[in-house]
Protein backbone atom coordinates (compact mmCIF):
# COMPACT_ATOMS: atom_id res chain seq x y z
CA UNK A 1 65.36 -104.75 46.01
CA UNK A 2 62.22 -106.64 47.39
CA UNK A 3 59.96 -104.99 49.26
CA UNK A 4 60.53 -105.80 53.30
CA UNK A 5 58.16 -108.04 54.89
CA UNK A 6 55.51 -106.87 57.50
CA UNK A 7 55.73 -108.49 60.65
CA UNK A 8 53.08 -110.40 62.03
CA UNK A 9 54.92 -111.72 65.90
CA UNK A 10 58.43 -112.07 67.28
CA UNK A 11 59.23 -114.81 69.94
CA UNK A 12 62.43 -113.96 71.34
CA UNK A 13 64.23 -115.84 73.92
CA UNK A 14 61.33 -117.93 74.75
CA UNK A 15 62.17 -120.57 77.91
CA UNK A 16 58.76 -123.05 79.56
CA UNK A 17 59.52 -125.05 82.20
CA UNK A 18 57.52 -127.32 83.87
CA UNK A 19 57.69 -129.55 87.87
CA UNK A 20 57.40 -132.74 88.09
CA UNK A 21 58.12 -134.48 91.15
CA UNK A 22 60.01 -132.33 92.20
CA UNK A 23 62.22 -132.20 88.82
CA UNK A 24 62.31 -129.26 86.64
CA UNK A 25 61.20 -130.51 83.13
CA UNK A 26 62.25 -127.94 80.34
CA UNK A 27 60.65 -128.20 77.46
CA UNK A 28 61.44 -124.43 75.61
CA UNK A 29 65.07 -123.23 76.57
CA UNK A 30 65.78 -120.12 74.07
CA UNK A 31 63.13 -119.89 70.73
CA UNK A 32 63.70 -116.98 68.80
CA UNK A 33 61.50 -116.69 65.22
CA UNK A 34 59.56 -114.17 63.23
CA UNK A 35 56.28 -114.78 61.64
CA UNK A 36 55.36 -112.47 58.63
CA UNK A 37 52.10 -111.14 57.55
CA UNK A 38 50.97 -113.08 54.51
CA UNK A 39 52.80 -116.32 55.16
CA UNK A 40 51.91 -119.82 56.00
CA UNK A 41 54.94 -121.63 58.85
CA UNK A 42 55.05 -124.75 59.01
CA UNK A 43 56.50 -126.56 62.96
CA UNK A 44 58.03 -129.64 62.38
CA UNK A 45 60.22 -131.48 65.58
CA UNK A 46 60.08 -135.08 66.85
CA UNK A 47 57.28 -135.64 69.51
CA UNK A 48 57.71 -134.13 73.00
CA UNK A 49 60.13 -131.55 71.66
CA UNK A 50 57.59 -128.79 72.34
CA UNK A 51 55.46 -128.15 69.07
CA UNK A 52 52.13 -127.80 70.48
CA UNK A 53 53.39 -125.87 74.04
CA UNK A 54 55.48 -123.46 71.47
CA UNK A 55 51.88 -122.92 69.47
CA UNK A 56 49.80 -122.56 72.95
CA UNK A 57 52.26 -119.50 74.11
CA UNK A 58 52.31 -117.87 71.23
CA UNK A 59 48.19 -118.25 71.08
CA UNK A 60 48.00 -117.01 74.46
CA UNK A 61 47.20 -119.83 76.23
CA UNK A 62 49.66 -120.61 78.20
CA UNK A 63 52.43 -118.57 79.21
CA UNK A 64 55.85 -118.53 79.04
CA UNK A 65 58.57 -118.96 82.18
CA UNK A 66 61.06 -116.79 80.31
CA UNK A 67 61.34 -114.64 77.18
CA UNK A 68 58.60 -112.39 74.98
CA UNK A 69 55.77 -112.59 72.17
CA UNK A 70 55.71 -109.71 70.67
CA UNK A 71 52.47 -109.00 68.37
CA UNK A 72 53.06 -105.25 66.53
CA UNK A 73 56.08 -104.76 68.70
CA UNK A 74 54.40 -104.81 71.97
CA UNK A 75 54.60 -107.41 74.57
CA UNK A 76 51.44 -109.15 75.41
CA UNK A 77 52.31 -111.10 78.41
CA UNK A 78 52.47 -107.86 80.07
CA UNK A 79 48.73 -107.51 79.23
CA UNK A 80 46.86 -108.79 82.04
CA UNK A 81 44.53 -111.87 81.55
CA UNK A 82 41.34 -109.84 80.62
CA UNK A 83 42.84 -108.18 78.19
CA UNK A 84 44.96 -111.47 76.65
CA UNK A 85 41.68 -113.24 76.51
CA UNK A 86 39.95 -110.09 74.83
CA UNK A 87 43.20 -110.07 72.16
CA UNK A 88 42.86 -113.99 71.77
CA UNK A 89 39.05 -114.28 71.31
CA UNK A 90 39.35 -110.92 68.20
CA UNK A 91 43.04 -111.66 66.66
CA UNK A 92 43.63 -115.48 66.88
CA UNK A 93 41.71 -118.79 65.27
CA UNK A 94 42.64 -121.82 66.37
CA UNK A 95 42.39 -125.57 64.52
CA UNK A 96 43.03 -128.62 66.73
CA UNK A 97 43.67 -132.02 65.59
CA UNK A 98 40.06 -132.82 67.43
CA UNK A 99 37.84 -130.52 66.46
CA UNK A 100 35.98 -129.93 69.72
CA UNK A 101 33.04 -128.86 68.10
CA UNK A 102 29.65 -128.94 69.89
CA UNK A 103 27.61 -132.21 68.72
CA UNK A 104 24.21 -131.21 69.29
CA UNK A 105 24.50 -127.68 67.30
CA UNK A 106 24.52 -127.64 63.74
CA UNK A 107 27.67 -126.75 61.61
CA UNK A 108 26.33 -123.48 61.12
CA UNK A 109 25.69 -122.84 64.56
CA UNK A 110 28.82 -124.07 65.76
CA UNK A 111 30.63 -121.34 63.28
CA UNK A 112 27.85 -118.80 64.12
CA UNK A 113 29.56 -119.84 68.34
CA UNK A 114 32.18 -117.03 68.25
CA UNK A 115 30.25 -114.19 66.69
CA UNK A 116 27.42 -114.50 69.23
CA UNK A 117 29.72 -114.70 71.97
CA UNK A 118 31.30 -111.16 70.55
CA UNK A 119 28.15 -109.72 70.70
CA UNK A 120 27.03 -109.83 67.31
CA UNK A 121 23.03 -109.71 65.84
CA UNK A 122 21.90 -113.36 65.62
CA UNK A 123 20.95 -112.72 61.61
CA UNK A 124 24.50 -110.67 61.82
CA UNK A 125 26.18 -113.89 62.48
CA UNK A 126 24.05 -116.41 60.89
CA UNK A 127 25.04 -114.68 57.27
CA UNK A 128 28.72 -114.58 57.72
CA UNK A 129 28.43 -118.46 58.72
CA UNK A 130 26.50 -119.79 56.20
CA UNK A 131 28.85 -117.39 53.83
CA UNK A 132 31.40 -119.16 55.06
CA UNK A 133 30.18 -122.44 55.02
CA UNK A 134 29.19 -122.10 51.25
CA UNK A 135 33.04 -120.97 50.53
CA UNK A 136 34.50 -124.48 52.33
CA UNK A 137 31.93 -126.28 50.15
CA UNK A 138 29.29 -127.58 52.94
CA UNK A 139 26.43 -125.92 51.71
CA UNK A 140 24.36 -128.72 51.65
CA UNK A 141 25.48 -129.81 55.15
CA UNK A 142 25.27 -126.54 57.42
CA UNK A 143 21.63 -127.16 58.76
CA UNK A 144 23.29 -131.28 59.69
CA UNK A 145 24.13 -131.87 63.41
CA UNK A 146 28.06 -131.63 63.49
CA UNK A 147 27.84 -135.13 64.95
CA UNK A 148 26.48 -136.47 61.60
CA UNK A 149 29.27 -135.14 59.41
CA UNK A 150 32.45 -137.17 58.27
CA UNK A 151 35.65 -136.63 60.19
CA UNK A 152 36.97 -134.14 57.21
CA UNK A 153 34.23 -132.27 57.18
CA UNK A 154 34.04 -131.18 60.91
CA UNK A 155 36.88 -130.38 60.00
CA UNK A 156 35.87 -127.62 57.82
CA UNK A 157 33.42 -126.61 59.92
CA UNK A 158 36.61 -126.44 62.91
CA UNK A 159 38.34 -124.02 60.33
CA UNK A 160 35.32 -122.18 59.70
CA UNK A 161 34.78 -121.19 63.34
CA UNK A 162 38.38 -120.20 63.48
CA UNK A 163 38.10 -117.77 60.67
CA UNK A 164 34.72 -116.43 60.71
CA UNK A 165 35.81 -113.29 62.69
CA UNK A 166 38.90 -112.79 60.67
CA UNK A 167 41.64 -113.58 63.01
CA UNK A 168 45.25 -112.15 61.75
CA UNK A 169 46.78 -115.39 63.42
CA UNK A 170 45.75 -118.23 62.19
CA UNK A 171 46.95 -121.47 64.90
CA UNK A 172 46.64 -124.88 63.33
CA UNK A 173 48.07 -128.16 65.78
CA UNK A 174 48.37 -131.22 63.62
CA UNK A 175 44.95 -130.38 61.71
CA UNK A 176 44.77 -133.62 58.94
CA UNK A 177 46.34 -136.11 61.97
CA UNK A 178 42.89 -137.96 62.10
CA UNK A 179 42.00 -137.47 58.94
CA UNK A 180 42.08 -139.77 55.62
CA UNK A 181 44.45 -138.70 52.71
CA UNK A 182 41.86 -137.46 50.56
CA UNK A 183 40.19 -135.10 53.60
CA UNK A 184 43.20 -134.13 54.53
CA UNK A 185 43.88 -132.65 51.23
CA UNK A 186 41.14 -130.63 51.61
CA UNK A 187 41.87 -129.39 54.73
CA UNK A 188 45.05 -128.31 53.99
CA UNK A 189 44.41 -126.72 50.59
CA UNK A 190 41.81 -124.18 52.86
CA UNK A 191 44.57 -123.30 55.84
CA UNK A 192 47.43 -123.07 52.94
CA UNK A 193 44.93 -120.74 50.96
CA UNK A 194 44.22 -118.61 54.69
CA UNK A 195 47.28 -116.48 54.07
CA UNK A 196 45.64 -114.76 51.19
CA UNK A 197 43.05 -112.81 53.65
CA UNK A 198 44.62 -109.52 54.63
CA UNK A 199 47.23 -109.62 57.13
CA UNK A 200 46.60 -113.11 58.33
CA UNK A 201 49.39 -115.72 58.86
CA UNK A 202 49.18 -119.43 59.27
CA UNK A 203 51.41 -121.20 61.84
CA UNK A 204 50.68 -124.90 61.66
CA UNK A 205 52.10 -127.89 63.55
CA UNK A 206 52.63 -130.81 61.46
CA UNK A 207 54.20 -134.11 61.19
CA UNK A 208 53.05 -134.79 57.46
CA UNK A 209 56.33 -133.51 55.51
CA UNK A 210 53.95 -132.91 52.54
CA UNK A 211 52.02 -130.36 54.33
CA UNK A 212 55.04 -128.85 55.45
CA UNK A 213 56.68 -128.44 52.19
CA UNK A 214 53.55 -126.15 51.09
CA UNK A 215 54.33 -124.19 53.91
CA UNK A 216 56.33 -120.70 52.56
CA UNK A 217 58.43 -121.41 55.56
CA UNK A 218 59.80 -124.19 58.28
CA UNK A 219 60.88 -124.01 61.65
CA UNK A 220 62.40 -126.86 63.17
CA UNK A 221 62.32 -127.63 67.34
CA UNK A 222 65.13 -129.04 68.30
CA UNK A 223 66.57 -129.18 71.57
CA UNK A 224 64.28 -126.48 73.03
CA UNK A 225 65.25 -124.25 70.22
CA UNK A 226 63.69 -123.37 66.85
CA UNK A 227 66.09 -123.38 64.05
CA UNK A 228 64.75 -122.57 60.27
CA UNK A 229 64.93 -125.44 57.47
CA UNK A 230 65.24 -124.99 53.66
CA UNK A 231 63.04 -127.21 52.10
CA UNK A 232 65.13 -130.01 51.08
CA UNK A 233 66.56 -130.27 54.57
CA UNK A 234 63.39 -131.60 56.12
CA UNK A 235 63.63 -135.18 55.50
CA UNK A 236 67.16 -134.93 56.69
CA UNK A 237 65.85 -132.94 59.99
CA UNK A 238 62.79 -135.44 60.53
CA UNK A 239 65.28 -138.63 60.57
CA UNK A 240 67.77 -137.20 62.28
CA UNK A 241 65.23 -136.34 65.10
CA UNK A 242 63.42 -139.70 64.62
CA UNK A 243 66.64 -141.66 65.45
């Protein structure tokens, strides 16, 4: 008998909402899922089904009109917003398809951003970066403006920031969209490798299939409801949605 997986969050009976002239709009109606410690998820769903909104809840920024996130049983949108934005900023990294990193800084002091902010001795922070840095193969590039390097590596540096205070959640929204095939590959052989840290899991939104097959698991949005896909359902799933 295998040994039982460690729980990393439940979302149970999650419901968003949103007004629009005057029309309710709902875009989550009911998502229940469990994300495991040690595991990379893969979202896959047509556009608009609710992907990224899904990923924002669970991240803590936004939150939702009905249901619970539970992170080590306990319910964080109870927490008030100090304390959400104290449990985002220590426990979650997040990758966005644009990087949103800070164009006059250098790579290493865009990664070196999040320690500082913490708190954390300059020389403290500018170690762990350019440790970092070294492991995601930019080396040679951390002292460059972040404006100066190619799309995939920003990239890198993106994921860097998100992991250089060891996060346990790992939140990735469609992070090789912009980027070229070869990039890309790069990109996701780092966030697929992620789940090898201790305790850290990798929930990724994604609508390139071979990304999502690498994920150990894939949850599929589908009429404001997550359902989960064996692997060689996807294509099936993606053209059904499609049509």
């Amino acid at each position: 008998m295998g040994r039982k997986k460690a729980v990393s969050l439940e979302v149970r009976g999650l419901a968003k909402s949103y007004s629009s002239d005057g029309r309710k709009i709902e875009v989550l109606t009911g998502v229940d899922c469990t994300i495991y410690k040690n595991e990379v998820v893969a979202v896959i769903g047509a556009s608009g089904v609710g992907k990224t909104t899904l990923l924002h809840i669970i991240g803590t920024l936004d939150r939702p009109s009905a249901g619970k996130v539970l992170y080590s049983g306990m319910d964080i949108f109870s927490w008030s917003d100090s304390r959400l934005s104290s449990f985002r900023n220590s426990e979650i990294g997040f990758v966005f398809q644009f990087h949103h990193l800070l164009p006059e800084f250098t790579a290493l002091e865009n990664v070196m951003m999040p320690c500082l902010l913490s708190g954390m001795a300059r020389h403290k922070a500018r170690d762990a970066a350019a440790a970092l840095l070294e492991e995601l193969g930019l080396a040679d590039r951390m002292d460059l403006p972040s404006s100066r390097l190619s799309g995939g590596e920003q990239q890198r540096v993106a994921l860097a920031r998100a992991v250089i205070r060891d996060p346990k959640l790992i939140l990735a929204d469609e992070p090789t969209g912009n980027l070229d095939e070869k990039s890309g590959g790069k990109v996701a052989r780092l966030l697929l490798g992620m789940k090898e840290r201790p305790d850290t899991s990798v929930v990724l939104v994604t609508h390139n299939l071979s990304l999502a097959c690498q994920a150990d698991r894939v949850i599929g949005l589908t009429d404001g409801h997550a359902v989960e896909l064996a692997m060689d359902e996807l294509a099936d799933f993606v053209m059904k949605k499609a049509a």
